[in-house]
Protein backbone atom coordinates (compact mmCIF):
# COMPACT_ATOMS: atom_id res chain seq x y z
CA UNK A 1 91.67 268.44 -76.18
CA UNK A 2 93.96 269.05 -72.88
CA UNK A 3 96.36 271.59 -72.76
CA UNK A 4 99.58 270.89 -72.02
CA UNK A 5 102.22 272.32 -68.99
CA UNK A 6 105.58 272.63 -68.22
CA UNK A 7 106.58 271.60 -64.74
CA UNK A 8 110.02 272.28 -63.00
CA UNK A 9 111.01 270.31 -60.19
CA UNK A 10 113.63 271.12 -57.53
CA UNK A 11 114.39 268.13 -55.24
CA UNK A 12 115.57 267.91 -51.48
CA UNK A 13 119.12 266.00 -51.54
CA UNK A 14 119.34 265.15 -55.18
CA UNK A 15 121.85 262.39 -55.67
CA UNK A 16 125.32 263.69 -55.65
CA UNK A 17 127.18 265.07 -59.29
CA UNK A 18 123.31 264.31 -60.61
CA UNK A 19 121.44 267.04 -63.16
CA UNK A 20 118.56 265.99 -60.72
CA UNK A 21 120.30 269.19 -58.49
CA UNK A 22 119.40 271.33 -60.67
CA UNK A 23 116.18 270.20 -61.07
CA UNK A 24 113.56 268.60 -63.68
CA UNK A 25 111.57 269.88 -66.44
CA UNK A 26 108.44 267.73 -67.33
CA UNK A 27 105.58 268.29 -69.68
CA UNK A 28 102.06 267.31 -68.74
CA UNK A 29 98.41 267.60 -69.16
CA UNK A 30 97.99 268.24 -65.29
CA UNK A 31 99.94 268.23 -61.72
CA UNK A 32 98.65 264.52 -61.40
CA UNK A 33 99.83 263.14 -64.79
CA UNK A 34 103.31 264.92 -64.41
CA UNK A 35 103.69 263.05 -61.02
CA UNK A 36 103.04 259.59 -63.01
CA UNK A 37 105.88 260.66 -65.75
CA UNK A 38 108.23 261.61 -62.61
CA UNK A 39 107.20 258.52 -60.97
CA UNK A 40 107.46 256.36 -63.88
CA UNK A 41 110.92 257.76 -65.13
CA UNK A 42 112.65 259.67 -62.82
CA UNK A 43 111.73 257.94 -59.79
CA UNK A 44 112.69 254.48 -61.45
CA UNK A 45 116.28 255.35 -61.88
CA UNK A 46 116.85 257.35 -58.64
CA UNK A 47 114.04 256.00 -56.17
CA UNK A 48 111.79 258.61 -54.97
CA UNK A 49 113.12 262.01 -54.27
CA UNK A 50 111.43 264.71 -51.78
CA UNK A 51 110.04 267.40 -53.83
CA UNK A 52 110.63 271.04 -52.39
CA UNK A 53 109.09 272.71 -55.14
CA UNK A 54 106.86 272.99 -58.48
CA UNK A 55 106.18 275.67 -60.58
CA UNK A 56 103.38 275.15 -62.93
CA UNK A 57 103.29 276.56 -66.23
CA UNK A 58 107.71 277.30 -65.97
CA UNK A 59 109.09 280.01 -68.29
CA UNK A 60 112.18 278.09 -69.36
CA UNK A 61 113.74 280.81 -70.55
CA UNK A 62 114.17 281.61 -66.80
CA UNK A 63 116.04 278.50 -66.06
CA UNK A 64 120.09 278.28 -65.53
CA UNK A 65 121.37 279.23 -68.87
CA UNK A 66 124.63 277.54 -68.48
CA UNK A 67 123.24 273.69 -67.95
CA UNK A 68 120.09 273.28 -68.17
CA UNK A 69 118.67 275.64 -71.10
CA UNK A 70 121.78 274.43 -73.68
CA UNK A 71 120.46 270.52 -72.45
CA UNK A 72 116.72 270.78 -72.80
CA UNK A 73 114.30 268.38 -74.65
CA UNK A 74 111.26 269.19 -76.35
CA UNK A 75 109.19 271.50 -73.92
CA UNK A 76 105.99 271.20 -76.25
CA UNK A 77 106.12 267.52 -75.48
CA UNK A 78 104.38 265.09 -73.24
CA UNK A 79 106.80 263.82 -70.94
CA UNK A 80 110.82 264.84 -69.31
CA UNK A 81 112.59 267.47 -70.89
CA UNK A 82 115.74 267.82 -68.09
CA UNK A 83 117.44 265.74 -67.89
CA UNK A 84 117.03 264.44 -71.13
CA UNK A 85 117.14 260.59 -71.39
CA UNK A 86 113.92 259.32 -70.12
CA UNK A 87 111.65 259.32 -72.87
């Protein structure tokens, strides 16, 4: 059985007012199968966004407690957690 991770995104000129700019929370078995959730979700809605960073394996507790912490999904969950909405 595969492990699960927790990826965060940050983006390079997110669309404006957008949770996208404060980046995205996905949960997949690898790098490679994240980028397939991203692409098939995230990517859909807002065309394909220049990534400027990942961190594998994200503490969410060290994400922005103000916006994105109180509007998380399911972290132990295959697929986008922030924004919520593209299950």
């Amino acid at each position: 059985m595969s492990l699960l991770h927790r990826y965060w995104y940050t983006f390079k000129g997110p669309p404006p007012f957008n949770p996208l700019g404060l980046g995205c929370g996905v949960t997949a078995y690898d790098d490679v199968d994240a980028a397939k959730i991203l692409a098939a979700t995230i990517f859909v809605k807002h065309g394909i966004l220049d990534v400027e960073a990942v961190v594998e394996d994200v503490d969410v507790r060290g994400l922005d407690k103000h916006h994105v912490i109180p509007n998380i999904g399911d972290v132990s969950r295959r697929g986008v957690w922030f924004p919520q909405g593209y299950y």
